[in-house]
Protein backbone atom coordinates (compact mmCIF):
# COMPACT_ATOMS: atom_id res chain seq x y z
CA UNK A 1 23.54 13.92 -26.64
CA UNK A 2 19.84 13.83 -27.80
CA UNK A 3 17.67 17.18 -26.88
CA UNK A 4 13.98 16.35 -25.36
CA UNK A 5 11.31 16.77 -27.14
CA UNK A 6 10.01 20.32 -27.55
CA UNK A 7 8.30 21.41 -24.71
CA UNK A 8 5.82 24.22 -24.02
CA UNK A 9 6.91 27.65 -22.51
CA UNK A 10 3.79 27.62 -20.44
CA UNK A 11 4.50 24.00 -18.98
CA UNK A 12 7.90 25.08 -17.93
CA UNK A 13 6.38 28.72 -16.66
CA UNK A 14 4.47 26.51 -14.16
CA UNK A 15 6.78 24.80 -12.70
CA UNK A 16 9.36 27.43 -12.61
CA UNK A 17 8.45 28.87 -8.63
CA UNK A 18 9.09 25.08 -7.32
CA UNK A 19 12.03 24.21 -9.64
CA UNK A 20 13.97 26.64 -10.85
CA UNK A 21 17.18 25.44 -9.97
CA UNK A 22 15.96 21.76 -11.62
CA UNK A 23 15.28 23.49 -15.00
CA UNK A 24 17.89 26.07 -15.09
CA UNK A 25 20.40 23.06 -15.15
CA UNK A 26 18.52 20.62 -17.13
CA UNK A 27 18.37 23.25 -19.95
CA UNK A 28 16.72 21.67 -22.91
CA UNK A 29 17.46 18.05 -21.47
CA UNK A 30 14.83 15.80 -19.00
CA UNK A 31 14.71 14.43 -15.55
CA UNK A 32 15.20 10.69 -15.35
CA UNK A 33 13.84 8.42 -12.68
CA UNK A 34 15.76 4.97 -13.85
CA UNK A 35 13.93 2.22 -12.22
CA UNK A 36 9.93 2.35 -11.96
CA UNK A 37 9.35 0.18 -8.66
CA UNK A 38 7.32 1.02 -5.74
CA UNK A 39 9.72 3.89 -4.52
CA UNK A 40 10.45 5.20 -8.26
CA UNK A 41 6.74 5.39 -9.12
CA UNK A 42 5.81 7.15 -6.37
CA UNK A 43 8.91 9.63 -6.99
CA UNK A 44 7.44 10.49 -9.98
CA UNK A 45 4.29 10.86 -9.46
CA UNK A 46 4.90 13.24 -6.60
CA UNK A 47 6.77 15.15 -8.92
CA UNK A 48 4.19 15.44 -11.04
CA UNK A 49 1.92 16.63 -9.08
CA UNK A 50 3.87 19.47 -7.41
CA UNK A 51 3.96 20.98 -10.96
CA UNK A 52 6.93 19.30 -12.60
CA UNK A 53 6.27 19.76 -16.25
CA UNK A 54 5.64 15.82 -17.69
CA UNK A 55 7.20 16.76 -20.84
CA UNK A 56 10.63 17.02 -18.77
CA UNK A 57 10.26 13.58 -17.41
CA UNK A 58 11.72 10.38 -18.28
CA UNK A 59 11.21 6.47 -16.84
CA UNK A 60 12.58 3.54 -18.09
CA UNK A 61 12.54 -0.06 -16.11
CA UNK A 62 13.03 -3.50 -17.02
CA UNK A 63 10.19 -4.69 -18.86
CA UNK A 64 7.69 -5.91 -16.38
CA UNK A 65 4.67 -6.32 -17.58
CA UNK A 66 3.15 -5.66 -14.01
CA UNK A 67 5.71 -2.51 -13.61
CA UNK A 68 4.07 -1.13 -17.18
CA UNK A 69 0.64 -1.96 -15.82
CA UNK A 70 1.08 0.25 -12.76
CA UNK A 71 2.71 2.80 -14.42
CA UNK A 72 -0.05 3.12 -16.72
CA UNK A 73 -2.90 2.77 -13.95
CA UNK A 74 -0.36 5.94 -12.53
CA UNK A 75 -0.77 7.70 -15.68
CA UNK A 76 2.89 7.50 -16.19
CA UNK A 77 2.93 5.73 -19.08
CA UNK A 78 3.86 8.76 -21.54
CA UNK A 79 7.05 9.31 -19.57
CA UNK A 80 8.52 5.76 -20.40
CA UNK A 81 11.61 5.39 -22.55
CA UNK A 82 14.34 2.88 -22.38
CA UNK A 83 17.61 3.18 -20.25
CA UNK A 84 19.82 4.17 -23.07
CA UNK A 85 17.24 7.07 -24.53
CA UNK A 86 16.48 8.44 -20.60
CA UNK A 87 20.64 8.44 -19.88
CA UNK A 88 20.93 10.44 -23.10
CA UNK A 89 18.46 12.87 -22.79
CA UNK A 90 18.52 13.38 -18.60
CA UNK A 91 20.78 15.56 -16.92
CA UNK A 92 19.61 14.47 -13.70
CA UNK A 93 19.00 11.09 -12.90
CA UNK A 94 17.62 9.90 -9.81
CA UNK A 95 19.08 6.22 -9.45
CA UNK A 96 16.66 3.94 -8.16
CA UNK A 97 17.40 0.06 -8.96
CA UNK A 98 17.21 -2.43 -6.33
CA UNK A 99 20.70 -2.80 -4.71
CA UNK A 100 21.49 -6.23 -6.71
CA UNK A 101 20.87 -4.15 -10.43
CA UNK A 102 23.64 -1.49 -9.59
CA UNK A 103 24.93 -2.35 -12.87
CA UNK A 104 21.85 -1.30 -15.21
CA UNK A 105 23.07 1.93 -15.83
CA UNK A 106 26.33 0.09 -16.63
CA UNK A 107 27.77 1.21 -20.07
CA UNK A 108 24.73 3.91 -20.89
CA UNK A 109 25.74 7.32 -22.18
CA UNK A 110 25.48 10.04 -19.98
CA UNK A 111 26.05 14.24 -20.39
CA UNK A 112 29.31 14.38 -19.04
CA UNK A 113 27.69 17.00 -15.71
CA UNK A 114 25.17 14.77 -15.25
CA UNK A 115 23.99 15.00 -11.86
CA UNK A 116 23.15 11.38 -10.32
CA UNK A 117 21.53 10.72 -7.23
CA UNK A 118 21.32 7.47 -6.12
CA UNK A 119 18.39 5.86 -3.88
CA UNK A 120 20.49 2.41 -3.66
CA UNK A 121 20.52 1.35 0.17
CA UNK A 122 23.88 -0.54 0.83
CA UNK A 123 25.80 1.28 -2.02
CA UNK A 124 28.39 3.79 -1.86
CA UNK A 125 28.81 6.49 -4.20
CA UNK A 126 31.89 5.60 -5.52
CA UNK A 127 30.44 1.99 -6.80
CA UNK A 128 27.24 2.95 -9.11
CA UNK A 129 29.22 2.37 -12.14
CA UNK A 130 29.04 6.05 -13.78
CA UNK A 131 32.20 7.88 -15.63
CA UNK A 132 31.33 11.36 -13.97
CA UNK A 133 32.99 12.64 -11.18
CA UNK A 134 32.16 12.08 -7.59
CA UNK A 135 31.39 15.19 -7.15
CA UNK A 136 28.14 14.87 -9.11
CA UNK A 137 26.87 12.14 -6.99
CA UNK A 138 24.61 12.55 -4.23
CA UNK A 139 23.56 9.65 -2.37
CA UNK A 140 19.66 9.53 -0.31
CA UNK A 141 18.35 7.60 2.32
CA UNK A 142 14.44 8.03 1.93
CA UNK A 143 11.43 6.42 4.36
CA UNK A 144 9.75 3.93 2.65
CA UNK A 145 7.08 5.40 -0.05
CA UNK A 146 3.71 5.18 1.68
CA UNK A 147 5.59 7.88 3.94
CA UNK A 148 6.54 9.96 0.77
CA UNK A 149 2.83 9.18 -0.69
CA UNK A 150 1.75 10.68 2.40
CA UNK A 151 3.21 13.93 2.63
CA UNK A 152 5.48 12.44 5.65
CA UNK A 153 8.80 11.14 4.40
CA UNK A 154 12.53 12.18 5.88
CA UNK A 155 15.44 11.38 4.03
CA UNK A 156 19.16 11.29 4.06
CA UNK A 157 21.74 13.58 2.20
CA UNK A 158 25.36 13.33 1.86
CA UNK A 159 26.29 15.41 0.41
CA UNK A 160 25.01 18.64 1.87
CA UNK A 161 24.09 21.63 -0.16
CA UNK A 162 23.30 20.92 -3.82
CA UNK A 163 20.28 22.55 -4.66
CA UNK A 164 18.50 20.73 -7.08
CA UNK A 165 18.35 18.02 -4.79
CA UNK A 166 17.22 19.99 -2.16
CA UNK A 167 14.12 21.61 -4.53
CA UNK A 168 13.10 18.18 -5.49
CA UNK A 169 12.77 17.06 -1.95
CA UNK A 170 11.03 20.39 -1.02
CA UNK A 171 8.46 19.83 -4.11
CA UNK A 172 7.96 15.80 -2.20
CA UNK A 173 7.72 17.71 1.37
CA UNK A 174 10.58 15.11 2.01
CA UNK A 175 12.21 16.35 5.49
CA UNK A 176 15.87 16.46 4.49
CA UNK A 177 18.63 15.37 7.30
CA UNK A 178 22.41 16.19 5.49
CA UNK A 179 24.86 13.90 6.64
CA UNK A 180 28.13 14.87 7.83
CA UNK A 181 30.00 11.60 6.37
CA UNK A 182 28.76 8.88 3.76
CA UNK A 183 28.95 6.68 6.87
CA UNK A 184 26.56 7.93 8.93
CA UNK A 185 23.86 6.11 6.41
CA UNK A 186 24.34 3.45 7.99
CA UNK A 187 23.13 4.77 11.11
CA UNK A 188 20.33 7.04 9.72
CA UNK A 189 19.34 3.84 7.72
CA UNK A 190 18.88 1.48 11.31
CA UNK A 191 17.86 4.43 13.99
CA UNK A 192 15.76 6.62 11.56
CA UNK A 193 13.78 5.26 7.86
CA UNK A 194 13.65 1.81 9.76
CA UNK A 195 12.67 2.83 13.18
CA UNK A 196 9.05 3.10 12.99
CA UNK A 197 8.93 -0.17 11.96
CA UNK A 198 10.77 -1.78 14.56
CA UNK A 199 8.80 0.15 17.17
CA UNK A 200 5.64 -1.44 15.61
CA UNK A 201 7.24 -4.84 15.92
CA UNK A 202 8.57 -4.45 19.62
CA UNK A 203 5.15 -3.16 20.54
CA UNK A 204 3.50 -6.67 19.16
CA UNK A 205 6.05 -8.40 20.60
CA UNK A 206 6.15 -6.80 24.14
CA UNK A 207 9.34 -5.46 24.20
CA UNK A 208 10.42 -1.97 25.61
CA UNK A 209 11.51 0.41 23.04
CA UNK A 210 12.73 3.02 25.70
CA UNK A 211 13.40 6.95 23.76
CA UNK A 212 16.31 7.29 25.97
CA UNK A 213 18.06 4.05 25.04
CA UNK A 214 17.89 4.88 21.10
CA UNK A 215 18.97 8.10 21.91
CA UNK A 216 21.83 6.92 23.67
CA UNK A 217 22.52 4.38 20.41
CA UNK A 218 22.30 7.65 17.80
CA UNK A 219 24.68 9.49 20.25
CA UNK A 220 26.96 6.76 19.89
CA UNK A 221 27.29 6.73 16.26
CA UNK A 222 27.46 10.52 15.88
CA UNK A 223 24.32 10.79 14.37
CA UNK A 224 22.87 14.34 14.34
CA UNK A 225 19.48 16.02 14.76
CA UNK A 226 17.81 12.74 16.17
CA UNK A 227 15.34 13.78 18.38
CA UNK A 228 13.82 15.10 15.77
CA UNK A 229 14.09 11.65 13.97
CA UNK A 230 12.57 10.46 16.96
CA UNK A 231 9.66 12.59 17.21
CA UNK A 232 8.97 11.51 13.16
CA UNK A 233 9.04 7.92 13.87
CA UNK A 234 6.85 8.01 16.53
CA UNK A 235 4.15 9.85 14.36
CA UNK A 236 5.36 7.86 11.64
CA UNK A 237 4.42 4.10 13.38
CA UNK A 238 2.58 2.35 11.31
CA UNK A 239 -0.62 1.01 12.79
CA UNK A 240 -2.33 -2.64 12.16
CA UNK A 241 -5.38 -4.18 13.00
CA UNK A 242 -4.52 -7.57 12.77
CA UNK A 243 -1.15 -9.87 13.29
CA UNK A 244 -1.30 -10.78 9.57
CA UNK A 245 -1.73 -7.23 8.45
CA UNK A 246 1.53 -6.63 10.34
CA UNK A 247 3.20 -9.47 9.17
CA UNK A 248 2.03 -8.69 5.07
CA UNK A 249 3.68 -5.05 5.99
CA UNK A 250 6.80 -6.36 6.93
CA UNK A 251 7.13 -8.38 4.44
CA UNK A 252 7.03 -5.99 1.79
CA UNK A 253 9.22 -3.70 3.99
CA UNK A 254 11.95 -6.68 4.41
CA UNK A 255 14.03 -7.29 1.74
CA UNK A 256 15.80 -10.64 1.81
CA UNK A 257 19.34 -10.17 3.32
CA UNK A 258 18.44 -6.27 3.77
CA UNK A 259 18.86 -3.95 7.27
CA UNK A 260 15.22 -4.10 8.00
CA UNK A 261 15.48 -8.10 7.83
CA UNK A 262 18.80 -8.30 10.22
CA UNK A 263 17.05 -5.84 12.45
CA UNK A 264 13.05 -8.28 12.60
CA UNK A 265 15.31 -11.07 12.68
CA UNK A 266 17.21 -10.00 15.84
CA UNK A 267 13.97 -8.64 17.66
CA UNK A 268 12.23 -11.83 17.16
CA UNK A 269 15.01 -13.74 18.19
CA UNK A 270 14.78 -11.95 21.78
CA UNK A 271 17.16 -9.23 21.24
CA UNK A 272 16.15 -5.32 22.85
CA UNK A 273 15.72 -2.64 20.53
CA UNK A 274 19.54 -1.47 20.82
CA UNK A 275 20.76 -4.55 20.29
CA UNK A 276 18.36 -4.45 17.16
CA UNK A 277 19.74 -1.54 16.06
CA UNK A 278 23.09 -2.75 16.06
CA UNK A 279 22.22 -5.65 13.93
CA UNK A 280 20.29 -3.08 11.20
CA UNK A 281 23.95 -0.64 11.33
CA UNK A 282 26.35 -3.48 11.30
CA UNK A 283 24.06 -5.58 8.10
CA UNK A 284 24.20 -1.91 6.35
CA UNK A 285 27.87 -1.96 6.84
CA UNK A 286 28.40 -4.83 5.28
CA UNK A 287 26.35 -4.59 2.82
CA UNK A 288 28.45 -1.09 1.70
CA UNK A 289 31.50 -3.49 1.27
CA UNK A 290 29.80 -5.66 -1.84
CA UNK A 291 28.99 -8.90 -2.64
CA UNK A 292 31.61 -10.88 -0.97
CA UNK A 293 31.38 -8.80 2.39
CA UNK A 294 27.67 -9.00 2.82
């Protein structure tokens, strides 16, 4: 494996109060965030500033020339490697490819403890195509990034209890909800990062979006902890002026074929909110299965 480059005692002195656990494991090696898109970028950034030292951190993507222009315009630039140097000198890699490149970490070299967490939505641990033991996976479920960019984001855990992950979402001020099953994503995915949303959309549309029938929906599918859920997608609503700054929202929010999609689709077709709901769990499901399922 190939060390980072040498880095400062003072830079890693800084960040030591907020990540200890993070640099106690990576050692000499670097944090990777493989896969600079909207979500990725803001990742690091908020790393960055909640002390991480920059000389620790590694990006790579796949050679847009829009995704190097706003890394630079983030002043990211300086982290950016390729995906065969970050695998080989990050210990942790936070896996964060869109859902139809879950092979571009395919074939890369990795330190054998690696720690991977993966930000795929639709993709179980077992399938990100990694020879380390499933043990050293951990699989989130964040809010979309304007709600990490704003101090506001919850995310999903499973599993529970690993430390580094829980220091890096501390340093984000990511509200963490641990999952009892790798199941329950689907859930969390549909009645919590989704919800606020939907409750936008049933709002424009007239529709009731009653806190007693989603409760009802997350007791149903065992999902813990969702009042508070609740009480974060309420504050969490986005609000728009305009039908067509709605409408540009959701379409960046709704990826082709994704939950949010099945769930906008099924709303505006004159389905309630639980029956949209259902849509957004049964589409994740599916999506878990691979290609030919979904």
């Amino acid at each position: 494996m190939c060390p980072t480059s040498a880095t400062t005692a003072e830079a890693d002195r800084a960040a030591v109060a907020d990540f200890a656990h993070t640099l106690a494991f990576l050692n000499d090696a670097s944090l990777g965030v493989f896969g600079a898109g909207h979500l990725g970028r803001t990742i690091a950034a908020g790393l960055l500033q909640s002390g991480f030292p920059v000389n620790r951190l590694r990006i790579c993507h796949g050679g847009s020339p829009q995704t190097a222009a706003s890394l630079a315009a983030a002043g990211l630039s300086p982290s950016v490697v390729d995906a065969r140097e970050l695998t080989r000198q990050s210990r942790v890699i936070l896996y964060l490819v869109r859902p139809q490149g879950l092979d571009a970490i395919a074939g890369c070299e990795l330190y054998p403890d690696s720690l991977i967490v993966s930000f795929l939505a639709g993709v179980p641990l077992e399938r990100i195509p990694v020879d380390i033991p499933h043990n050293d996976r951990v699989r989130l479920m964040p809010s979309p990034p304007d709600t990490i960019a704003k101090g506001m984001a919850i995310a999903g855990i499973f599993p529970r209890g690993n430390p580094i992950v829980r220091e890096l979402l501390d340093a984000l001020r990511i509200e963490q909800f641990p999952l009892n099953r790798e199941s329950d994503i689907h859930a969390f995915t549909a009645l919590g990062v989704c919800l606020p949303i939907m409750l936008a959309c049933a709002r424009a549309l007239g529709r009731s979006a009653a806190d007693g029938e989603l409760r009802e929906c997350a007791r149903e599918h065992a999902l813990p902890n969702y009042d508070r859920i609740l009480q974060w997608a309420h504050l969490a609503e986005p609000k728009f002026a305009t039908d067509a700054e709605r409408e540009s929202y959701v379409q960046k929010a709704a990826t082709p074929g994704g939950v949010t999609e099945a769930m906008l689709s099924r709303i505006k077709g004159g389905g309630n909110i639980t029956e949209s709901m259902e849509a957004g769990i049964l589409r994740s499901q599916k999506l878990s299965r691979g290609p030919r399922e979904a």
